[in-house]
C-alpha atoms as a PDB file:
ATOM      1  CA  UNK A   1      96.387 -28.263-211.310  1.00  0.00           C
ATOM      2  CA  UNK A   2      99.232 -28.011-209.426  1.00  0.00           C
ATOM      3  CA  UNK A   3      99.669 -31.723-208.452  1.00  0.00           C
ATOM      4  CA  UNK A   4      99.719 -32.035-212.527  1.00  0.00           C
ATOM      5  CA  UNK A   5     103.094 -30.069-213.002  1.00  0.00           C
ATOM      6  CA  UNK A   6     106.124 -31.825-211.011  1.00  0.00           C
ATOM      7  CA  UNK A   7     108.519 -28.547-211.649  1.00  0.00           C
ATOM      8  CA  UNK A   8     106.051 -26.422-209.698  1.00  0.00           C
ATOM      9  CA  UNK A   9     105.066 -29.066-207.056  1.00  0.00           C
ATOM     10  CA  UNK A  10     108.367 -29.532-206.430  1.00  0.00           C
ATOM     11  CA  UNK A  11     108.953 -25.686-206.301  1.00  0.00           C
ATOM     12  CA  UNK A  12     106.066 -25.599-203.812  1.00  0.00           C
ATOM     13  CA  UNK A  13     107.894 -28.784-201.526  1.00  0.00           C
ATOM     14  CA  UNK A  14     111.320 -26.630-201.360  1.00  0.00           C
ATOM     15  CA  UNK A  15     109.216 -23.312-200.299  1.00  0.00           C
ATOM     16  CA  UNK A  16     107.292 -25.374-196.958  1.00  0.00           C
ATOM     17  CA  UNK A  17     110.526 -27.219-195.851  1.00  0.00           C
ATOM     18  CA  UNK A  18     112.399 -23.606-196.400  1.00  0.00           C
ATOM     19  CA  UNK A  19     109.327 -21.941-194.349  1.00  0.00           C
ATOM     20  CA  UNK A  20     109.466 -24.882-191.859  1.00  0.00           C
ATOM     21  CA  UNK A  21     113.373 -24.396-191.515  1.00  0.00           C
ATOM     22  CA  UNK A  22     112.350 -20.415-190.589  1.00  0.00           C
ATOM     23  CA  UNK A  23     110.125 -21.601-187.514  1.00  0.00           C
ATOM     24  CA  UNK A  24     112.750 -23.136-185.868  1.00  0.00           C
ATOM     25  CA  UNK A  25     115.100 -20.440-186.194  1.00  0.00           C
ATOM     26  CA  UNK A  26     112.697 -17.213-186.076  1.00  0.00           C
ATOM     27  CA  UNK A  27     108.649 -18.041-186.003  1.00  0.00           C
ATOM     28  CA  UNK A  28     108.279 -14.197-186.700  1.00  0.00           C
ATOM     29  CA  UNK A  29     110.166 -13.941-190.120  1.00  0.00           C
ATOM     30  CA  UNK A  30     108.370 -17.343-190.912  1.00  0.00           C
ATOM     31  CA  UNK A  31     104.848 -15.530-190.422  1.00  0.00           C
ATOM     32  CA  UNK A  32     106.664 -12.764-192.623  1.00  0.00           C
ATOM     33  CA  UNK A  33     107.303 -14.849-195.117  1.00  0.00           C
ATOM     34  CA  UNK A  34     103.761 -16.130-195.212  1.00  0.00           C
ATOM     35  CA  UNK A  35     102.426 -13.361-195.781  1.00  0.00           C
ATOM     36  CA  UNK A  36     104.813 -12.516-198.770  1.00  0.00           C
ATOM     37  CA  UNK A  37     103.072 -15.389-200.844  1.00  0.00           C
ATOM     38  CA  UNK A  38     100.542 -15.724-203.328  1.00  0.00           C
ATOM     39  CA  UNK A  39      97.224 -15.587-201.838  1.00  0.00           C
ATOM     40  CA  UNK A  40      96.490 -18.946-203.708  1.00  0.00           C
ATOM     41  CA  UNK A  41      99.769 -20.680-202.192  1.00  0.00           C
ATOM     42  CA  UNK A  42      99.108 -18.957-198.338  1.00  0.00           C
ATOM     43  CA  UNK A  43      95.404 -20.946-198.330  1.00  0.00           C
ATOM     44  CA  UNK A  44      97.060 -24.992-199.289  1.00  0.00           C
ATOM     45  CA  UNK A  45      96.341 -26.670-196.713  1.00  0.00           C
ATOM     46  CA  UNK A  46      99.834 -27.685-196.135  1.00  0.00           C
ATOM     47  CA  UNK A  47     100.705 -24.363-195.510  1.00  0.00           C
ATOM     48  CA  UNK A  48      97.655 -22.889-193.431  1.00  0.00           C
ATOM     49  CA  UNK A  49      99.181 -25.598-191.305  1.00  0.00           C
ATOM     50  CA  UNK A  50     102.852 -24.960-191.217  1.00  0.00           C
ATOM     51  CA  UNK A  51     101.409 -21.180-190.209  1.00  0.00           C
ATOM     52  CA  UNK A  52      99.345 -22.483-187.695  1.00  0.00           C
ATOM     53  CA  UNK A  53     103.014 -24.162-186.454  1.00  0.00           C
ATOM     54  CA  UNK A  54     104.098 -21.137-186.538  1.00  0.00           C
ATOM     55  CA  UNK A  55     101.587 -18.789-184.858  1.00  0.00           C
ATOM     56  CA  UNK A  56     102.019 -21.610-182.259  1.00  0.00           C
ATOM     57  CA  UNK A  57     105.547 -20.783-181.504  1.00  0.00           C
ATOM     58  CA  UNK A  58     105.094 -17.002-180.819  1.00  0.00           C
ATOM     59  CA  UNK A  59     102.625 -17.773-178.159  1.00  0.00           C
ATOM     60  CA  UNK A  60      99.591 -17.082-180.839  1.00  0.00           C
ATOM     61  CA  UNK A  61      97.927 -20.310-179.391  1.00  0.00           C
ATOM     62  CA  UNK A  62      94.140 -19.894-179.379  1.00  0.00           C
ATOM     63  CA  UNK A  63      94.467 -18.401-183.187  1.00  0.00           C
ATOM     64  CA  UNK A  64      96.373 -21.573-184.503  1.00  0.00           C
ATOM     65  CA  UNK A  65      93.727 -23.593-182.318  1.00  0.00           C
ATOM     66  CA  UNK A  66      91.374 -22.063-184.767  1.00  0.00           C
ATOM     67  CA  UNK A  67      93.096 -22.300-187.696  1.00  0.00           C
ATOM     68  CA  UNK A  68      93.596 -25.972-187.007  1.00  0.00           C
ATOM     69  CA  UNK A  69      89.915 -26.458-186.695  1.00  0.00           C
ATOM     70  CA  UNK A  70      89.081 -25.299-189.870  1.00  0.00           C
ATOM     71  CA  UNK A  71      91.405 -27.345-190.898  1.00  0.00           C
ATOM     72  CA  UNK A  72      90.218 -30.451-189.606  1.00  0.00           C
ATOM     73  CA  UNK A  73      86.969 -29.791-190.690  1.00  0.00           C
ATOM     74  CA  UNK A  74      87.952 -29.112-194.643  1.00  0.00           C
ATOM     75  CA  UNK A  75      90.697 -31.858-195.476  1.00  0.00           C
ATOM     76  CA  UNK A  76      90.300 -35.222-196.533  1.00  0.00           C
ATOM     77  CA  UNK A  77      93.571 -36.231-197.024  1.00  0.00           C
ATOM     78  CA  UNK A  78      94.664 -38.572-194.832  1.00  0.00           C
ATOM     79  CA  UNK A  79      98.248 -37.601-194.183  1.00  0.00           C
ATOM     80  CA  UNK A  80      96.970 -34.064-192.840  1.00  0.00           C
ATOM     81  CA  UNK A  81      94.091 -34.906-191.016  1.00  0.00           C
ATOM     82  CA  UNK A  82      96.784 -36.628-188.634  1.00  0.00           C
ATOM     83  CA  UNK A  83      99.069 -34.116-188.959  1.00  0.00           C
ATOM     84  CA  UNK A  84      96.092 -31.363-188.010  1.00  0.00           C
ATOM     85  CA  UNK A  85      95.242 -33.546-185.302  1.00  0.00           C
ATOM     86  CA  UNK A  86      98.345 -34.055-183.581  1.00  0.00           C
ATOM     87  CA  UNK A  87      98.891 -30.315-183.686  1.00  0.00           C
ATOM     88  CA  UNK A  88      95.703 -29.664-182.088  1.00  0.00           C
ATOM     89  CA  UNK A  89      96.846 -32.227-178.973  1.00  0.00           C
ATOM     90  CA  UNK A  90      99.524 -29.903-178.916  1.00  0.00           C
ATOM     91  CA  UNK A  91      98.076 -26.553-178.673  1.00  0.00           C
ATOM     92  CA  UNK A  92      95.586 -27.806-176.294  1.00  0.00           C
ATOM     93  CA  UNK A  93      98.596 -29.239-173.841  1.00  0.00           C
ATOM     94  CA  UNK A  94      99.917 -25.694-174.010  1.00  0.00           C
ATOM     95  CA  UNK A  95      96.805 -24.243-173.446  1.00  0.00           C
ATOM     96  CA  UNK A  96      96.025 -26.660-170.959  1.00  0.00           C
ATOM     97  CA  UNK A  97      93.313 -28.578-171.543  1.00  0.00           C
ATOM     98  CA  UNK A  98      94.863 -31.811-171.194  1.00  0.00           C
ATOM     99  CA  UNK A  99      91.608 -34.669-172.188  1.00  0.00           C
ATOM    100  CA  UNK A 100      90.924 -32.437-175.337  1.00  0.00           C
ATOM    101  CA  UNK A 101      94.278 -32.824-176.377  1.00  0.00           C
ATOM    102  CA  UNK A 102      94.455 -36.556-175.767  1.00  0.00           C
ATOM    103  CA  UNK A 103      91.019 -36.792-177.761  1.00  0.00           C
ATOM    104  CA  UNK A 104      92.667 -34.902-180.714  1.00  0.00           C
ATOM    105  CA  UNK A 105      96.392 -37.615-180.202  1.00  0.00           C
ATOM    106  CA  UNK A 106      93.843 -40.248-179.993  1.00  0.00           C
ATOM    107  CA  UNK A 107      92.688 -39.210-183.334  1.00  0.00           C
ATOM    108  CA  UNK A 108      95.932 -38.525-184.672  1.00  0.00           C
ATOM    109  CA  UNK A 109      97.220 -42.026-183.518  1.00  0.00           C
ATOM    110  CA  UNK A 110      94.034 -43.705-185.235  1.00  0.00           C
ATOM    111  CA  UNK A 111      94.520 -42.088-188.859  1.00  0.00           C
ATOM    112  CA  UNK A 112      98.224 -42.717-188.755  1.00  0.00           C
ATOM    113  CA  UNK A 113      97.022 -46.534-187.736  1.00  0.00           C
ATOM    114  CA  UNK A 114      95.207 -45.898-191.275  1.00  0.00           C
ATOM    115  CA  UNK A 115      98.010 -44.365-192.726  1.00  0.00           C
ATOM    116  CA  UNK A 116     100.646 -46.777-192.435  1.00  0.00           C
ATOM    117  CA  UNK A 117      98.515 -49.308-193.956  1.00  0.00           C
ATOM    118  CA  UNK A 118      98.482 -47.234-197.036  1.00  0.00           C
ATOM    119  CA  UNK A 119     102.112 -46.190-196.817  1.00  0.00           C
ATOM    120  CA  UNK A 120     103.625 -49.291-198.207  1.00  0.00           C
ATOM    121  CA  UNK A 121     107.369 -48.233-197.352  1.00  0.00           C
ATOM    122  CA  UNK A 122     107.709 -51.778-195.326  1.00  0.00           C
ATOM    123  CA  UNK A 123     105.740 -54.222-193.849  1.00  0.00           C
ATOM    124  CA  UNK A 124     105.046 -54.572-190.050  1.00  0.00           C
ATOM    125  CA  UNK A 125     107.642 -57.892-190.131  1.00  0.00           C
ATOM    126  CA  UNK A 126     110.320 -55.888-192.272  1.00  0.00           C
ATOM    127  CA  UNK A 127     109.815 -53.475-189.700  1.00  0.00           C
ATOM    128  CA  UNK A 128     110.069 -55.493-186.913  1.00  0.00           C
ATOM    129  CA  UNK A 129     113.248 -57.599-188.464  1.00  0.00           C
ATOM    130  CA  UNK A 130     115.334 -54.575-189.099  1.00  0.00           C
ATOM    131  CA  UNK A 131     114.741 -52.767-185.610  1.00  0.00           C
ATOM    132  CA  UNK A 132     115.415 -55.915-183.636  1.00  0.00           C
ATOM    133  CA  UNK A 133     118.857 -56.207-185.780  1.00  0.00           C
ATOM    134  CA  UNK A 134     120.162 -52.654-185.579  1.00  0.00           C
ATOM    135  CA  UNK A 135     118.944 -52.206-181.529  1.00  0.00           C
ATOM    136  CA  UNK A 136     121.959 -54.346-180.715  1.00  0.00           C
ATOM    137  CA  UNK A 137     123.853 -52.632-182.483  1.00  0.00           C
ATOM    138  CA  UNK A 138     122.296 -49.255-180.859  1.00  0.00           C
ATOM    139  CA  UNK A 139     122.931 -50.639-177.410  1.00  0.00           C
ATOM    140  CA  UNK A 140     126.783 -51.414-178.351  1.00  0.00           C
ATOM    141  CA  UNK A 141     127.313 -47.817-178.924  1.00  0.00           C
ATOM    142  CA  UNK A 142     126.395 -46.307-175.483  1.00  0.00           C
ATOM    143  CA  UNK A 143     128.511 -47.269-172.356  1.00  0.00           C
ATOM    144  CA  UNK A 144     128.430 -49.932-170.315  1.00  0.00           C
ATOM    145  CA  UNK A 145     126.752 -48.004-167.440  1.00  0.00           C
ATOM    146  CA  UNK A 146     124.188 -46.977-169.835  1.00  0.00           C
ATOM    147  CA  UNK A 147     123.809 -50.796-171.366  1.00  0.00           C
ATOM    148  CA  UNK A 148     123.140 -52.263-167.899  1.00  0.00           C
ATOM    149  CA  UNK A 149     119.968 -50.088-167.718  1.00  0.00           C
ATOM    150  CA  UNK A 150     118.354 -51.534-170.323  1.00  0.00           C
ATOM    151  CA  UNK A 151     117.364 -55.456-169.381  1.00  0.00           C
ATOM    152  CA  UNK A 152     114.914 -56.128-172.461  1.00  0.00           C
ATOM    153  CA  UNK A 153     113.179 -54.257-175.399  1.00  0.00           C
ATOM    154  CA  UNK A 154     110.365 -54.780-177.782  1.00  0.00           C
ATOM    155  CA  UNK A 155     109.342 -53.637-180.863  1.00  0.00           C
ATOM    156  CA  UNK A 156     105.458 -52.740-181.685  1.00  0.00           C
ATOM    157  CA  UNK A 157     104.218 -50.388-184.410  1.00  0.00           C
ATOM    158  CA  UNK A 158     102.447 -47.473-182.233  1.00  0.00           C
ATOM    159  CA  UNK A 159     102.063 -46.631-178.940  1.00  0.00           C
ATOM    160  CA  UNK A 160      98.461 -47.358-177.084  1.00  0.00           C
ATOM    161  CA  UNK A 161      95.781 -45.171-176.240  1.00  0.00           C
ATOM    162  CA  UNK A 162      96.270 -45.948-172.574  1.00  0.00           C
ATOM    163  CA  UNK A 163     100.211 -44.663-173.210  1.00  0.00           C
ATOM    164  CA  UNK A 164      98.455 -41.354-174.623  1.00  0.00           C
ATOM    165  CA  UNK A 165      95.912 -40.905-171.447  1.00  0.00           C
ATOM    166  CA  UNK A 166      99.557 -41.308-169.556  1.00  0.00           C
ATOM    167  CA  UNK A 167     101.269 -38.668-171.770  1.00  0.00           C
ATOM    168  CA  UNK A 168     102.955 -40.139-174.051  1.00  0.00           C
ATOM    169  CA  UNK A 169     103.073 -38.558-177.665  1.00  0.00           C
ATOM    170  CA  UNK A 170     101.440 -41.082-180.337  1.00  0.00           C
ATOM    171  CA  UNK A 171     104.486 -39.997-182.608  1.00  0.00           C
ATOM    172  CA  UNK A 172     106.985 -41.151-180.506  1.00  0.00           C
ATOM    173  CA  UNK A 173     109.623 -43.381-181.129  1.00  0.00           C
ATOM    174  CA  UNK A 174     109.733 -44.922-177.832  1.00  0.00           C
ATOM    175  CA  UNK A 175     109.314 -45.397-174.559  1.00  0.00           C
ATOM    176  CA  UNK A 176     111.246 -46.304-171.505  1.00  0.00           C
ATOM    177  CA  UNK A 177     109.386 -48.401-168.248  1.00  0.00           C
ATOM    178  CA  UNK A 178     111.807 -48.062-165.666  1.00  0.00           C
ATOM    179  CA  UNK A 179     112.002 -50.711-162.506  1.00  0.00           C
ATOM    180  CA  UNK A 180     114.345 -50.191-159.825  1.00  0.00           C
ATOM    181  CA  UNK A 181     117.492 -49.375-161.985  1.00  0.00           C
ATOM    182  CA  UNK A 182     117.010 -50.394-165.146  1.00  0.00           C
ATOM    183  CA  UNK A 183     114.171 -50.938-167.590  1.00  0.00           C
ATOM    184  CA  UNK A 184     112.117 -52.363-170.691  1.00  0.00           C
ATOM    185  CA  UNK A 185     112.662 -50.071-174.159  1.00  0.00           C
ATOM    186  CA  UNK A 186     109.211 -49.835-176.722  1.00  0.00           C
ATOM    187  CA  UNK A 187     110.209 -48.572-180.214  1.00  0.00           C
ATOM    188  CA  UNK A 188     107.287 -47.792-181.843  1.00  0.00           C
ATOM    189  CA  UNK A 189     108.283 -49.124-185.885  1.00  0.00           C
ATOM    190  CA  UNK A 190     105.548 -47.313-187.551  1.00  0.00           C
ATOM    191  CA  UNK A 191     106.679 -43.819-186.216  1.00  0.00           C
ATOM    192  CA  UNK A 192     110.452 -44.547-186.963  1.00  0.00           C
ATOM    193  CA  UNK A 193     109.069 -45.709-190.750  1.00  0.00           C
ATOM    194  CA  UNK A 194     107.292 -42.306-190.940  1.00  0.00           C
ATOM    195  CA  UNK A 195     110.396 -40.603-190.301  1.00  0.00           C
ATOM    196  CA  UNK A 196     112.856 -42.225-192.445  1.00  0.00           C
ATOM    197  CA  UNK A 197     111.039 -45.211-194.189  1.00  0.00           C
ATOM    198  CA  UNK A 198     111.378 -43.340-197.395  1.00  0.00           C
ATOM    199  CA  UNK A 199     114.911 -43.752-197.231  1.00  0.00           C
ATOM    200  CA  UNK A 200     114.528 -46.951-197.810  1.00  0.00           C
ATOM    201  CA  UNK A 201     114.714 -46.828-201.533  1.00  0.00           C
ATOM    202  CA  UNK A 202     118.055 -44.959-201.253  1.00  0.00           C
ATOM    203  CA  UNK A 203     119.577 -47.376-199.048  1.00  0.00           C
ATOM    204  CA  UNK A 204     119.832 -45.275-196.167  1.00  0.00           C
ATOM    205  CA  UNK A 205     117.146 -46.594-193.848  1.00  0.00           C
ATOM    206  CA  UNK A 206     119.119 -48.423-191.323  1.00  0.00           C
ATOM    207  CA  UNK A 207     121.723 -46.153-191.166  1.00  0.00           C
ATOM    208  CA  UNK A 208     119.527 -43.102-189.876  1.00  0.00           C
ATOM    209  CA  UNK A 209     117.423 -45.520-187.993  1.00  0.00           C
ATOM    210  CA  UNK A 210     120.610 -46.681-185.913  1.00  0.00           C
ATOM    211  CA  UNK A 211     121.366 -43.158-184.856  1.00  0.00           C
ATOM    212  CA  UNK A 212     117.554 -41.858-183.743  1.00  0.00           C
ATOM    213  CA  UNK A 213     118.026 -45.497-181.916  1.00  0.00           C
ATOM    214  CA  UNK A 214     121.234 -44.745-179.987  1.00  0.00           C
ATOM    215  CA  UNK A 215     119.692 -41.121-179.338  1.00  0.00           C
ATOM    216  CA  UNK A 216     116.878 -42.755-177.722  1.00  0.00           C
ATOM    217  CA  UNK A 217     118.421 -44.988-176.007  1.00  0.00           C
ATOM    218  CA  UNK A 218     120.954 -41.831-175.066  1.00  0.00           C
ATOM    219  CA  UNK A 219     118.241 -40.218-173.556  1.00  0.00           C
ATOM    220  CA  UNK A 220     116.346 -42.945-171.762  1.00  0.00           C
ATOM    221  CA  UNK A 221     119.484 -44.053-169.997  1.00  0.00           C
ATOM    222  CA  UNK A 222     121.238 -40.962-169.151  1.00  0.00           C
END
């Protein structure tokens, strides 16, 4: 099995963050390159799914709808089911069907609630510790025009099902509740630890965590 020989796993990792890379830049030479792999490589699931990604970005919507389907209907892993799911919310925003694609962040939200249990990268209070040391620091580094807008913040691990029925993404890493002229900041710790929480074991955690911070707060307060 593949998962049995590290060389060729790893081989496999490099090809989906190289084909992943290729989206952003050119969705169409991405789908080329798809279809330049093995047959046995094109159907992982991991890579149906980067397609469907892709297929998504030239406007292909209602055929990575259906990929994504199949999909969810075929994996068990854990990490992809939420993965599938939150591309399906999505799709179905761009095809606008707006309380499917809650249902389908709903579920995404729920099985990354699952995940993170299972992660182990750090604990909710770890979590919470380090963000409420480096958002000070994150605040220091904007202006003080920008500073005055934010009067208090909190940190909690995901974002509600009542923020999805009012838009927000389940993934995101935070939220801004403005009143009058300034505001309350949510960072959501469990999406930031998806991100970069395996950095932690190099050391590098707070240090990418501290600039996604000051571009949030960037963009909340601009």
């Amino acid at each position: 099995m593949i998962e049995d020989d590290p060389d060729l796993q790893a081989e496999l990792d490099e090809a989906l963050l190289a084909l992943e890379e290729l989206i952003a830049e050119s969705p169409e030479e991405a789908l080329s390159m798809v279809d330049s792999l093995p047959e046995a490589v094109r159907n992982r699931v991991e890579f149906r799914l980067t397609t469907a990604r892709a297929l998504q970005a030239v406007d292909e919507l209602e055929k990575a709808r259906q990929m994504c389907e199949v999909i969810a209907a075929e994996t068990t892993d854990l990490g992809l089911r939420a993965d599938v799911h939150h591309l399906l919310g999505d799709l179905l925003e761009d095809l606008e069907q707006p309380d499917l694609a809650n249902s389908h962040f709903e579920k995404a939200l729920q099985l990354d609630q699952e995940l993170f249990q299972t992660r182990g990268h750090l604990t909710e209070q770890e979590l919470e510790q380090r963000l409420q040391a480096l958002l000070p620091q994150a605040l220091d580094l904007l202006p003080a025009a920008q500073r005055s807008k934010i009067t208090s913040f909190t940190v909690q691990l995901f974002p509600t099902p009542a923020d999805i029925q009012a838009g927000l993404d389940p993934r995101a890493f935070s939220a801004y509740e403005k009143s009058g002229t300034a505001g309350t900041l949510r960072i959501f710790s469990a999406n930031l630890d998806a991100e970069y929480g395996d950095l932690d074991e190099l050391g590098e955690f707070e240090q990418h965590v501290l600039v996604e911070l000051r571009e949030q707060l960037n963009e909340h307060t601009s």
